[in-house]
N, C-alpha and C. Protein backbone atom coordinates (compact mmCIF):
# COMPACT_ATOMS: atom_id res chain seq x y z
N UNK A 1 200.36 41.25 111.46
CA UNK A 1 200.43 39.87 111.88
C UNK A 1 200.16 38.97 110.66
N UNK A 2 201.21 38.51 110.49
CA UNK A 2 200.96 37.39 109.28
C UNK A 2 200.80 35.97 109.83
N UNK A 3 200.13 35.35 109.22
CA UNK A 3 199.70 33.69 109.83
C UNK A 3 200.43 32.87 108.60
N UNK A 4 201.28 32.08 108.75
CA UNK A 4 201.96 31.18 108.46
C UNK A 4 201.23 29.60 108.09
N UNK A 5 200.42 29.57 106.68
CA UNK A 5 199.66 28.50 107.10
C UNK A 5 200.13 27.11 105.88
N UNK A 6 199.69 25.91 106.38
CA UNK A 6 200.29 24.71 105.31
C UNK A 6 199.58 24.55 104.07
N UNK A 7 200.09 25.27 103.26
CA UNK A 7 199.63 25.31 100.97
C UNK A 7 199.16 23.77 100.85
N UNK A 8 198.39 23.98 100.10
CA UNK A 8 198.14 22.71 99.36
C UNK A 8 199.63 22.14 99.01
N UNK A 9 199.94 20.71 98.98
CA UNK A 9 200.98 20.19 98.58
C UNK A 9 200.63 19.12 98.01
N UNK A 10 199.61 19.17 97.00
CA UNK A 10 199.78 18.27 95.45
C UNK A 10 198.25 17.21 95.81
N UNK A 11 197.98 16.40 94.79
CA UNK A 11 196.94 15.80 94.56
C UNK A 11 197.13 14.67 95.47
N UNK A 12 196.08 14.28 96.46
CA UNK A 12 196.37 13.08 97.40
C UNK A 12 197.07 13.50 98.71
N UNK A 13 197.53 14.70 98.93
CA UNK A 13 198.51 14.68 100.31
C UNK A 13 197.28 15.84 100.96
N UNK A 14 197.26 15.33 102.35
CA UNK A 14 196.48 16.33 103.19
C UNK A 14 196.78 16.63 104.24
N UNK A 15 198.12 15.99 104.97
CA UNK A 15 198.27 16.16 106.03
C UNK A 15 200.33 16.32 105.87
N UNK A 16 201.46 16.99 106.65
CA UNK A 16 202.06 16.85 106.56
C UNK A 16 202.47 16.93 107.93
N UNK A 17 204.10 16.29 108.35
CA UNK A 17 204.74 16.54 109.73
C UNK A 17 205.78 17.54 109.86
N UNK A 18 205.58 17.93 110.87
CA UNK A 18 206.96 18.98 111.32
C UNK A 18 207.88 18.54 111.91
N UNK A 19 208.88 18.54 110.78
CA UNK A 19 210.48 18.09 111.08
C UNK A 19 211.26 18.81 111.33
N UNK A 20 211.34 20.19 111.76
CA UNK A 20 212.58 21.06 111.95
C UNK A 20 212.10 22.48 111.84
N UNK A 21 212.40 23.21 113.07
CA UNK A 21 212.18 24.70 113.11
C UNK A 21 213.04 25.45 112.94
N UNK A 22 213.42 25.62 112.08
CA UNK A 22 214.86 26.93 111.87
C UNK A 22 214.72 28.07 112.48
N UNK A 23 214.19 28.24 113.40
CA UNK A 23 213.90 29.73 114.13
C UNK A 23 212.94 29.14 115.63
N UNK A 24 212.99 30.23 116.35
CA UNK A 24 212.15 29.65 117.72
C UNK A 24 210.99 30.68 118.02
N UNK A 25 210.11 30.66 119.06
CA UNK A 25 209.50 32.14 118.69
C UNK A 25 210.55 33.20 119.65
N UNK A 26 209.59 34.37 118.99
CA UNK A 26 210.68 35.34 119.42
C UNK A 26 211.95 35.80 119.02
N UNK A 27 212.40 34.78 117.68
CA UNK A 27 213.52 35.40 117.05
C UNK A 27 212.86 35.63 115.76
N UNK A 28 213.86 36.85 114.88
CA UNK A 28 213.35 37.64 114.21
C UNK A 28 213.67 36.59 113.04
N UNK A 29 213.08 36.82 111.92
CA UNK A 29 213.31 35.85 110.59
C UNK A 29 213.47 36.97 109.22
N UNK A 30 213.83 36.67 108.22
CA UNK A 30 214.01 37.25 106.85
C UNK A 30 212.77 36.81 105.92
N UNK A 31 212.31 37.62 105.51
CA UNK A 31 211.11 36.91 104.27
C UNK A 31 212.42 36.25 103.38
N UNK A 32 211.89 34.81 102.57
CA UNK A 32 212.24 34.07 102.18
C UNK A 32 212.93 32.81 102.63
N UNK A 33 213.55 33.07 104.02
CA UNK A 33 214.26 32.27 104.78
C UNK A 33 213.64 31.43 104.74
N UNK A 34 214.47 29.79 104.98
CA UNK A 34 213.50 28.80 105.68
C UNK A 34 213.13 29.13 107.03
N UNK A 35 211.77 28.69 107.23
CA UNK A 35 210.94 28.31 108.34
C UNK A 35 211.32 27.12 109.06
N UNK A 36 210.63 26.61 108.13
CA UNK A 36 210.30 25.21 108.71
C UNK A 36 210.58 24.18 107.92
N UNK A 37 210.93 23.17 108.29
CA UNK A 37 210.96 21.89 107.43
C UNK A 37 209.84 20.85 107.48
N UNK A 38 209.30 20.48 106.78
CA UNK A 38 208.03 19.65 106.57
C UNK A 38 208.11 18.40 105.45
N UNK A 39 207.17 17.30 106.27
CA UNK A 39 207.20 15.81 105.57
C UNK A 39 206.73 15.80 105.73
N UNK A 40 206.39 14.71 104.40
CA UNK A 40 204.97 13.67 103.75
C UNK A 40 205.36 12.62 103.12
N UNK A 41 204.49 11.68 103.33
CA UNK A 41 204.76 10.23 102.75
C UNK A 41 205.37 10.25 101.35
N UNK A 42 205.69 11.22 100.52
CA UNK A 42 206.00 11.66 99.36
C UNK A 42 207.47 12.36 99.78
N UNK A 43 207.40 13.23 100.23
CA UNK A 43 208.72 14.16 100.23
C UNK A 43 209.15 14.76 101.24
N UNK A 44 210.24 15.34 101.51
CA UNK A 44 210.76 16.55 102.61
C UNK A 44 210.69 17.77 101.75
N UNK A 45 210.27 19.00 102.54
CA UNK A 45 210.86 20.34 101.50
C UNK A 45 210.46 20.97 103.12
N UNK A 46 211.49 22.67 102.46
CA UNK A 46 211.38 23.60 103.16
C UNK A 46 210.08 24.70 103.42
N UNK A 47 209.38 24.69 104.01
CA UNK A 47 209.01 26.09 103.42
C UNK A 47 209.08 27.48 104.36
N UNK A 48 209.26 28.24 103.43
CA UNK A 48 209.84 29.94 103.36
C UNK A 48 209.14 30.64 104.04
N UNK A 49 209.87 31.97 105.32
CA UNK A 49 209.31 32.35 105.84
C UNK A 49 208.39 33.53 104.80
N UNK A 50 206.75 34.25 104.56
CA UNK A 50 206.73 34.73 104.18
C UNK A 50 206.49 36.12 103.95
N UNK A 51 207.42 36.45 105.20
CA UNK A 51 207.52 38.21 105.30
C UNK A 51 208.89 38.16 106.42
N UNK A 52 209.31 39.28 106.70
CA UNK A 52 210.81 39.40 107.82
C UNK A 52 209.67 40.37 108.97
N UNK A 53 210.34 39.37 109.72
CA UNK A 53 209.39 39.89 110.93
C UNK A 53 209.77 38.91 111.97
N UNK A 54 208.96 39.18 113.58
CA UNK A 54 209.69 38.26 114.85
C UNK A 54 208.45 37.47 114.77
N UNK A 55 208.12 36.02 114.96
CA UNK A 55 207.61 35.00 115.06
C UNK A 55 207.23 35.37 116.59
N UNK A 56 206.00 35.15 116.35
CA UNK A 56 205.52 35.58 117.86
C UNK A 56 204.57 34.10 118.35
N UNK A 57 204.66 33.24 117.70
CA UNK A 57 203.52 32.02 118.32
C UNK A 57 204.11 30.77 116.83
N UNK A 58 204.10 29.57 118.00
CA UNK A 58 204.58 27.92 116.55
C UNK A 58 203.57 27.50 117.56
N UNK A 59 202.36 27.46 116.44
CA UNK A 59 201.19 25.96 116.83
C UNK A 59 202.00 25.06 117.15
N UNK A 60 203.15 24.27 116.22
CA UNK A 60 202.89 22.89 115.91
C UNK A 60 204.24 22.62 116.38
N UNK A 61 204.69 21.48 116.87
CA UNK A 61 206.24 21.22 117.56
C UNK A 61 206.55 20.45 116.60
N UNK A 62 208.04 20.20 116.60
CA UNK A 62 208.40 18.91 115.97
C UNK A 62 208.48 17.57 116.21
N UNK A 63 207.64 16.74 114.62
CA UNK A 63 207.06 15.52 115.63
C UNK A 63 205.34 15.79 114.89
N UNK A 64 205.19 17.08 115.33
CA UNK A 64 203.13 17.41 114.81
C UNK A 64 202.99 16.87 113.62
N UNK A 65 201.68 16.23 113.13
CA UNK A 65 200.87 16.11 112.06
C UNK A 65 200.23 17.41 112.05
N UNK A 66 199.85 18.17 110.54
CA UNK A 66 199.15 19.38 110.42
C UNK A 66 198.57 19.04 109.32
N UNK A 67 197.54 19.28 109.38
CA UNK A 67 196.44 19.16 108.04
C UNK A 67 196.92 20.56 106.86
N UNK A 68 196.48 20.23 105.84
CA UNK A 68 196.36 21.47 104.93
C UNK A 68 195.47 22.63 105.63
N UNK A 69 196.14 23.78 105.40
CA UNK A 69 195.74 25.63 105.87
C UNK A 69 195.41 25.35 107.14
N UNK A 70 195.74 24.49 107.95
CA UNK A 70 196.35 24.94 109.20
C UNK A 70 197.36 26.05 109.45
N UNK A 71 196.96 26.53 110.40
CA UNK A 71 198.39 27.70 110.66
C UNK A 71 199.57 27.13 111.55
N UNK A 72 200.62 26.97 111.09
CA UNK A 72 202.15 26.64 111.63
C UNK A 72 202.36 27.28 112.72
N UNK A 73 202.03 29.29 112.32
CA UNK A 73 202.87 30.19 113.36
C UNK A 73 202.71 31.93 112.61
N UNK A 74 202.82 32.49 113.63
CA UNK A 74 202.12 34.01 113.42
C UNK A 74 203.81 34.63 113.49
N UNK A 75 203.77 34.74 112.70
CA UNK A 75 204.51 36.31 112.54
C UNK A 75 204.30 37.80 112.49
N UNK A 76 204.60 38.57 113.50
CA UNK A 76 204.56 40.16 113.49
C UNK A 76 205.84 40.33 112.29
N UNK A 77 204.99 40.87 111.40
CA UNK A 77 205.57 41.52 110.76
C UNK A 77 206.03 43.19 110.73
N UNK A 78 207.40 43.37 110.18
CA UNK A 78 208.09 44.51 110.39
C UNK A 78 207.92 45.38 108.98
């Protein structure tokens, strides 16, 4: 079970939103794939699923505020 959680993203940012789930739970994903799409008053970026495995749980919908090392979403990894 891997936990999927939000990296530090730079000096001053602590919180970011979830703009887009490229996967739902229950479907299987590729390590490296995008995940998720995420914003901040600064930027949009992707970030990468990081193992191939089925997503078994998304804390956060699109629309959520998530603080830094919050967890996004658990992946069973294969």
């Amino acid at each position: 079970m891997i936990k999927v959680v939000l990296p530090e993203l730079g000096e001053g940012i602590s919180k970011a939103t979830v703009s887009y789930w490229f996967a739902k739970e229950g479907e299987r994903v590729k390590e490296k794939d995008d995940l998720v799409e995420l914003a901040t008053d600064k930027t949009t970026f992707n970030l990468p699923s990081p193992c191939t495995g089925k997503i078994s749980e998304i804390m956060y919908r699109e629309g959520d505020s998530v603080e830094i090392g919050q967890i996004l979403a658990v992946i069973n990894e294969e």
